[in-house]
N, C-alpha and C. Protein backbone atom coordinates (compact mmCIF):
# COMPACT_ATOMS: atom_id res chain seq x y z
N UNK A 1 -43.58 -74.49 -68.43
CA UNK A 1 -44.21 -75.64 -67.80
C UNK A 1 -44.02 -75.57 -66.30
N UNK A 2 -45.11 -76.38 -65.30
CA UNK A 2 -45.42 -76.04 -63.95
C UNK A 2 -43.95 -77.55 -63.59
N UNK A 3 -43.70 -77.37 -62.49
CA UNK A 3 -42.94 -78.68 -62.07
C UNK A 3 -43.67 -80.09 -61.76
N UNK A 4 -44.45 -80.03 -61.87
CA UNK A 4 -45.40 -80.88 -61.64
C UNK A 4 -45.68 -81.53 -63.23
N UNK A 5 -45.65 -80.66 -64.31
CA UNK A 5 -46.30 -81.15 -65.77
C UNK A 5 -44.51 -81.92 -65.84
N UNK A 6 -43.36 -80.96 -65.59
CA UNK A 6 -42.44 -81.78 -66.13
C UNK A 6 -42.53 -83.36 -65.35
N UNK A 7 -42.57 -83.30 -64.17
CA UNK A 7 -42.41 -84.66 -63.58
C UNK A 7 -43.14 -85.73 -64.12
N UNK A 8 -44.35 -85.08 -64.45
CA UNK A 8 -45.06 -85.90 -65.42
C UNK A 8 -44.36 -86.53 -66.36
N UNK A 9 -44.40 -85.64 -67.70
CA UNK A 9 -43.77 -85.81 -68.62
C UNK A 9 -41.93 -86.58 -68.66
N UNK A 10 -41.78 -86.08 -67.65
CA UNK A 10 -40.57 -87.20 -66.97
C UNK A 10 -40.41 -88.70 -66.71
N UNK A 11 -41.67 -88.90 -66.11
CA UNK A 11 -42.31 -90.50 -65.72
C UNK A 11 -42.89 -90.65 -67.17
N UNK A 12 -43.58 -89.93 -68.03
CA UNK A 12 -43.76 -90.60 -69.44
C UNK A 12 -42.96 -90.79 -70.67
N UNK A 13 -41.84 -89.94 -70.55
CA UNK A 13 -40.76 -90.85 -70.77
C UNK A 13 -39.46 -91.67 -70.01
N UNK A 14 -39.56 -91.84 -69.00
CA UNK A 14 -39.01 -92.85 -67.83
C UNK A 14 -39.67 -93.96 -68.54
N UNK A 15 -41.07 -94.04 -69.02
CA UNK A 15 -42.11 -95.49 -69.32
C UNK A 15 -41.15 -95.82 -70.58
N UNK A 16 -41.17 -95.06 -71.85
CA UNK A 16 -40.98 -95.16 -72.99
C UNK A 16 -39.77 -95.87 -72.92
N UNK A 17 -38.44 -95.16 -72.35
CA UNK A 17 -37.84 -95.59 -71.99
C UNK A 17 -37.50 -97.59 -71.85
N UNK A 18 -38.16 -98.12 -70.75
CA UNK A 18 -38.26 -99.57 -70.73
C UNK A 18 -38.95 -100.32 -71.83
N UNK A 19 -39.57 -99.22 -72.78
CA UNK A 19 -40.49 -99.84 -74.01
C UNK A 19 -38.95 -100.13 -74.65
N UNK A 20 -38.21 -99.09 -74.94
CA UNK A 20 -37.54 -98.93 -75.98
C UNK A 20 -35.95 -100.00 -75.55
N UNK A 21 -35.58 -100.30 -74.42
CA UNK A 21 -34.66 -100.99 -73.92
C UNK A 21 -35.26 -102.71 -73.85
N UNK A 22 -36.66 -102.77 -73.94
CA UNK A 22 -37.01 -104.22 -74.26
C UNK A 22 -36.72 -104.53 -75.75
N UNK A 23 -36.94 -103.45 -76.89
CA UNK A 23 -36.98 -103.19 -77.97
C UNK A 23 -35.27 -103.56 -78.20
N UNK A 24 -34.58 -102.65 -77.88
CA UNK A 24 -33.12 -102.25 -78.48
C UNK A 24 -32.54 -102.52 -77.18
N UNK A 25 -32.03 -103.76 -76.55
CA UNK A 25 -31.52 -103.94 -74.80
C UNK A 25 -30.07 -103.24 -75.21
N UNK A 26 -29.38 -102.88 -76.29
CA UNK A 26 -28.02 -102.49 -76.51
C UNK A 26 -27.83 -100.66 -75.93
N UNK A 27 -29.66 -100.24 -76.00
CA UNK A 27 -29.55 -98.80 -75.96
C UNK A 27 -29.03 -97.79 -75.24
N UNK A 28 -27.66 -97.17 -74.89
CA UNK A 28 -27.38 -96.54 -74.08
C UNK A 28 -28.18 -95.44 -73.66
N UNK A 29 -28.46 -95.62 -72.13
CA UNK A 29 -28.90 -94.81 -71.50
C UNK A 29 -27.96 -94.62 -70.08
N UNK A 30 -26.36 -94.33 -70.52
CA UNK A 30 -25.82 -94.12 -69.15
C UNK A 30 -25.28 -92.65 -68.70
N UNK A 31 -26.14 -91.74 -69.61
CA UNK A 31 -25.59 -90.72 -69.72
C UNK A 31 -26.86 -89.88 -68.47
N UNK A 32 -27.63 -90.33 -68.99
CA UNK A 32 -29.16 -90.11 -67.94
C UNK A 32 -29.05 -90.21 -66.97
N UNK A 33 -28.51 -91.95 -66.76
CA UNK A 33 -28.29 -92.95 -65.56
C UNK A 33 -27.27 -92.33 -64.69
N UNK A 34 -26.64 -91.60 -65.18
CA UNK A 34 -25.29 -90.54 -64.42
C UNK A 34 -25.70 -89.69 -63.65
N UNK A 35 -27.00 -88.66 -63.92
CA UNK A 35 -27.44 -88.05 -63.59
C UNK A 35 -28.37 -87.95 -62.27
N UNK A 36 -28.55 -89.33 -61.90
CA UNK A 36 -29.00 -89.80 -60.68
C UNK A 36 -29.98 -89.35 -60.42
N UNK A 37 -30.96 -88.45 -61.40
CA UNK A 37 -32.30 -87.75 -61.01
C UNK A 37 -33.34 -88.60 -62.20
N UNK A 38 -34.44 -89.19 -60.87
CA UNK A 38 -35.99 -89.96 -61.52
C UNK A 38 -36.81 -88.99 -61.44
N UNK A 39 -37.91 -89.73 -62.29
CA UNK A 39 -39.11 -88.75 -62.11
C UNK A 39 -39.41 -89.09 -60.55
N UNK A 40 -39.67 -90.12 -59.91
CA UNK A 40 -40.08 -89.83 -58.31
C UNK A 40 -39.01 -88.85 -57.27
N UNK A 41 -38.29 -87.97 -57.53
CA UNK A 41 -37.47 -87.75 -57.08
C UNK A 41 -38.26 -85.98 -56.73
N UNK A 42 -39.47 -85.70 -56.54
CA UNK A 42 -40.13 -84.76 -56.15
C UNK A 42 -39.15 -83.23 -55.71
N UNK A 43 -38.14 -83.72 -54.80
CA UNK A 43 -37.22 -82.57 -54.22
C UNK A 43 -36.17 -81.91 -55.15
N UNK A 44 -36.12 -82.69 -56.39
CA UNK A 44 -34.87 -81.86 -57.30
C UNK A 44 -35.72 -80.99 -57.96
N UNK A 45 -35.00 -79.77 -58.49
CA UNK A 45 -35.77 -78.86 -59.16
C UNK A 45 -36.10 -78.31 -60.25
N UNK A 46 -36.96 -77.68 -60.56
CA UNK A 46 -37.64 -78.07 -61.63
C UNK A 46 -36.62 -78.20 -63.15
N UNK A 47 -35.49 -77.20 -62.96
CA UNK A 47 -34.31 -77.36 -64.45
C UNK A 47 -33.72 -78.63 -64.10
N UNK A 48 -33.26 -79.17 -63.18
CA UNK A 48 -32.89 -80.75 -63.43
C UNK A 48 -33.82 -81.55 -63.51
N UNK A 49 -34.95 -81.88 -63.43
CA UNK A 49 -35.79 -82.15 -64.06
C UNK A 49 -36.44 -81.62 -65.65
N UNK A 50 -36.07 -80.57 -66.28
CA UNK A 50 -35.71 -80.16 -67.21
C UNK A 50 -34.57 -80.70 -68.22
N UNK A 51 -33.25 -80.76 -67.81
CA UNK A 51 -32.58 -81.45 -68.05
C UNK A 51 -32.25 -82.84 -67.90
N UNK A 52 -32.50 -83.63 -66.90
CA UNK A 52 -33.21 -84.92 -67.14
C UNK A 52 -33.64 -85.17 -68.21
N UNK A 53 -34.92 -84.58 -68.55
CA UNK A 53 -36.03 -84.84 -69.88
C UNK A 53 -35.39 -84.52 -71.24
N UNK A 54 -34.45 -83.70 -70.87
CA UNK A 54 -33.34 -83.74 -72.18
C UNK A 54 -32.46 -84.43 -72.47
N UNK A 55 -31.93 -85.00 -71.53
CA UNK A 55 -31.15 -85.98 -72.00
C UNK A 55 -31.71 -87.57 -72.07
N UNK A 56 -32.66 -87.71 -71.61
CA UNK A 56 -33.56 -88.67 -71.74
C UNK A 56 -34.04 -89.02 -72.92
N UNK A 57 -34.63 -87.81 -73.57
CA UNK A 57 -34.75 -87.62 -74.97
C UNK A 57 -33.92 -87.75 -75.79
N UNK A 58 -32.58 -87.90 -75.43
CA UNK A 58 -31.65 -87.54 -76.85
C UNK A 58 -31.46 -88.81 -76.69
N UNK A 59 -31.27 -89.82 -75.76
CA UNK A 59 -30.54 -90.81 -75.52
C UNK A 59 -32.02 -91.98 -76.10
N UNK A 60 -33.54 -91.76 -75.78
CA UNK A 60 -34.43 -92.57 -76.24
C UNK A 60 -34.02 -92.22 -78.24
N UNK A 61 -34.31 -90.96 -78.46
CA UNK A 61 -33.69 -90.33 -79.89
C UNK A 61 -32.90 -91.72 -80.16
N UNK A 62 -31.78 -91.78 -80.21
CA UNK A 62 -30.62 -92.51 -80.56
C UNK A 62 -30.95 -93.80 -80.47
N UNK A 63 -31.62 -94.04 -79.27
CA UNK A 63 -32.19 -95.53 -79.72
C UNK A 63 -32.82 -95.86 -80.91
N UNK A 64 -33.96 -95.04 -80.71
CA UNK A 64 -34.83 -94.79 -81.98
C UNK A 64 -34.05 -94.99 -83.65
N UNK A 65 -32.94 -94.22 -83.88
CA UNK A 65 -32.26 -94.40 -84.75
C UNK A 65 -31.98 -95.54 -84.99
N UNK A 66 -30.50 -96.29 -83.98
CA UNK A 66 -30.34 -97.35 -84.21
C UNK A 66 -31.16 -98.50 -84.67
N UNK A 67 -32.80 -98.34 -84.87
CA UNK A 67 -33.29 -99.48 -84.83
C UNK A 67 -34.12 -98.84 -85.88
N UNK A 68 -33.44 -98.24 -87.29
CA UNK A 68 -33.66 -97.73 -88.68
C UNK A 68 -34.71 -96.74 -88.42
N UNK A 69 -34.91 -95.89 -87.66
CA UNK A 69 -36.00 -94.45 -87.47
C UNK A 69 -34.95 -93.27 -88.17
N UNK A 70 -34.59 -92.72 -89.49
CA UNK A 70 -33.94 -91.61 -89.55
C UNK A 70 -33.86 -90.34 -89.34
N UNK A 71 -35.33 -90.43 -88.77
CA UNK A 71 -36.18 -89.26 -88.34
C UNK A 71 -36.05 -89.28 -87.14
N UNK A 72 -35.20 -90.12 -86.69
CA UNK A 72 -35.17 -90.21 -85.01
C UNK A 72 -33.74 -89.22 -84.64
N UNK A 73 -32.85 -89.07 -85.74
CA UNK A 73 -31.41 -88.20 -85.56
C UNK A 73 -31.55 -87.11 -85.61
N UNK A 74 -32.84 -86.37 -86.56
CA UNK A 74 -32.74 -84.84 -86.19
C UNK A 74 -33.61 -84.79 -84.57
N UNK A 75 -34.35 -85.48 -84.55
CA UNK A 75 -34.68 -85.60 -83.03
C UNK A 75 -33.48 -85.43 -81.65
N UNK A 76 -32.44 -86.61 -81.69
CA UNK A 76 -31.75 -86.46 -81.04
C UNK A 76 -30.62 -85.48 -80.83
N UNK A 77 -30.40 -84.61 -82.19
CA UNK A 77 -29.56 -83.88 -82.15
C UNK A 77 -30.34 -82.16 -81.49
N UNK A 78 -31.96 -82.38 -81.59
CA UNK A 78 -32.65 -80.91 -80.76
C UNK A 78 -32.41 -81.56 -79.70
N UNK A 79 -32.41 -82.76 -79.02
CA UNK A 79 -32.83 -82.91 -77.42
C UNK A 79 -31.45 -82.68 -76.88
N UNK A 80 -29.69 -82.86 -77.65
CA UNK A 80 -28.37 -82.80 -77.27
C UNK A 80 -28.42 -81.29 -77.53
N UNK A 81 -29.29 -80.41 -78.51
CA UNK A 81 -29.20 -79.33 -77.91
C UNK A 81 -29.68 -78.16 -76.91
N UNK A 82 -31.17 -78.96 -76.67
CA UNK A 82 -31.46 -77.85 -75.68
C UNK A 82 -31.29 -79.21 -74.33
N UNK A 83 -30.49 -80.48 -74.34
CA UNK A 83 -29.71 -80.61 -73.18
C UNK A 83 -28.96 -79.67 -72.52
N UNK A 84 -28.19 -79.11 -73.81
CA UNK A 84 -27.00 -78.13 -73.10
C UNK A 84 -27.12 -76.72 -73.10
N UNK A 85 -28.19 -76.14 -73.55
CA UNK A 85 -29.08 -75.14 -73.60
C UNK A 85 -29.30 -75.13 -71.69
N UNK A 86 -29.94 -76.41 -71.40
CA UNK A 86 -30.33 -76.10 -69.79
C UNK A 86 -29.22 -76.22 -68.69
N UNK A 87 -28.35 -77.12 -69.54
CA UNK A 87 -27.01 -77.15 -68.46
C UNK A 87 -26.45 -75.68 -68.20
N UNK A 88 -26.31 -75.16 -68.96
CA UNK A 88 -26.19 -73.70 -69.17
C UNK A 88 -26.85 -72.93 -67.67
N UNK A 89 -28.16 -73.08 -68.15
CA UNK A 89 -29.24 -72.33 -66.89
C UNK A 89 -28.65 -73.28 -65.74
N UNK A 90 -28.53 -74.57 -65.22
CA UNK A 90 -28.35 -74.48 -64.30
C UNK A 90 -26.85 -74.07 -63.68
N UNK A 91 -25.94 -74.31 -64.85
CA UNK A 91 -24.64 -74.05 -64.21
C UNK A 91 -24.52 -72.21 -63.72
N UNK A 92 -25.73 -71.80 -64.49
CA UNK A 92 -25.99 -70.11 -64.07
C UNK A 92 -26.52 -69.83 -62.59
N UNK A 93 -28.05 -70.83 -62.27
CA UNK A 93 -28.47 -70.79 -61.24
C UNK A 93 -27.39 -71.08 -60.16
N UNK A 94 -26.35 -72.06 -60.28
CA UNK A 94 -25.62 -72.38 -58.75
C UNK A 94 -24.54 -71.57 -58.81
């Protein structure tokens, strides 16, 4: 993917996101929120923005669960793994 499709796809789940925290306000998302990288954040690059979208995912995932989706846990457990799949690449890149 171009950096531009992830940022996208970043801001479309950034949206989902506030769907799912009006839904489930209990849903942790401070693992993301740690990470201090938005989709408007144009200058970070493209694997933290990569990783962003992974942990974004695992953490919407888990919401999803909590609010009886069981199909939402094998979800969250691919997005906790290719989270750390990319942490990997970037802890390689620096």
């Amino acid at each position: 993917m171009h950096k531009e499709e992830l940022i996208s796809l970043h801001t479309m789940l950034s949206d989902v996101r506030c769907y799912v925290q009006e839904q489930n306000p209990d849903a942790d998302f401070s693992e993301y929120d740690a990470l201090e990288i938005t989709p408007t954040q144009s200058h970070r690059s493209k694997v933290e923005h990569k990783y962003a979208i992974f942990v974004l995912g695992n953490a919407i995932a888990k919401a999803m669960r909590e609010v009886d989706n069981p199909s939402a846990a094998r979800m969250a457990d691919r997005m906790h793994e290719l989270a750390e799949r990319t942490l990997k690449e970037i802890e390689m890149g620096a």
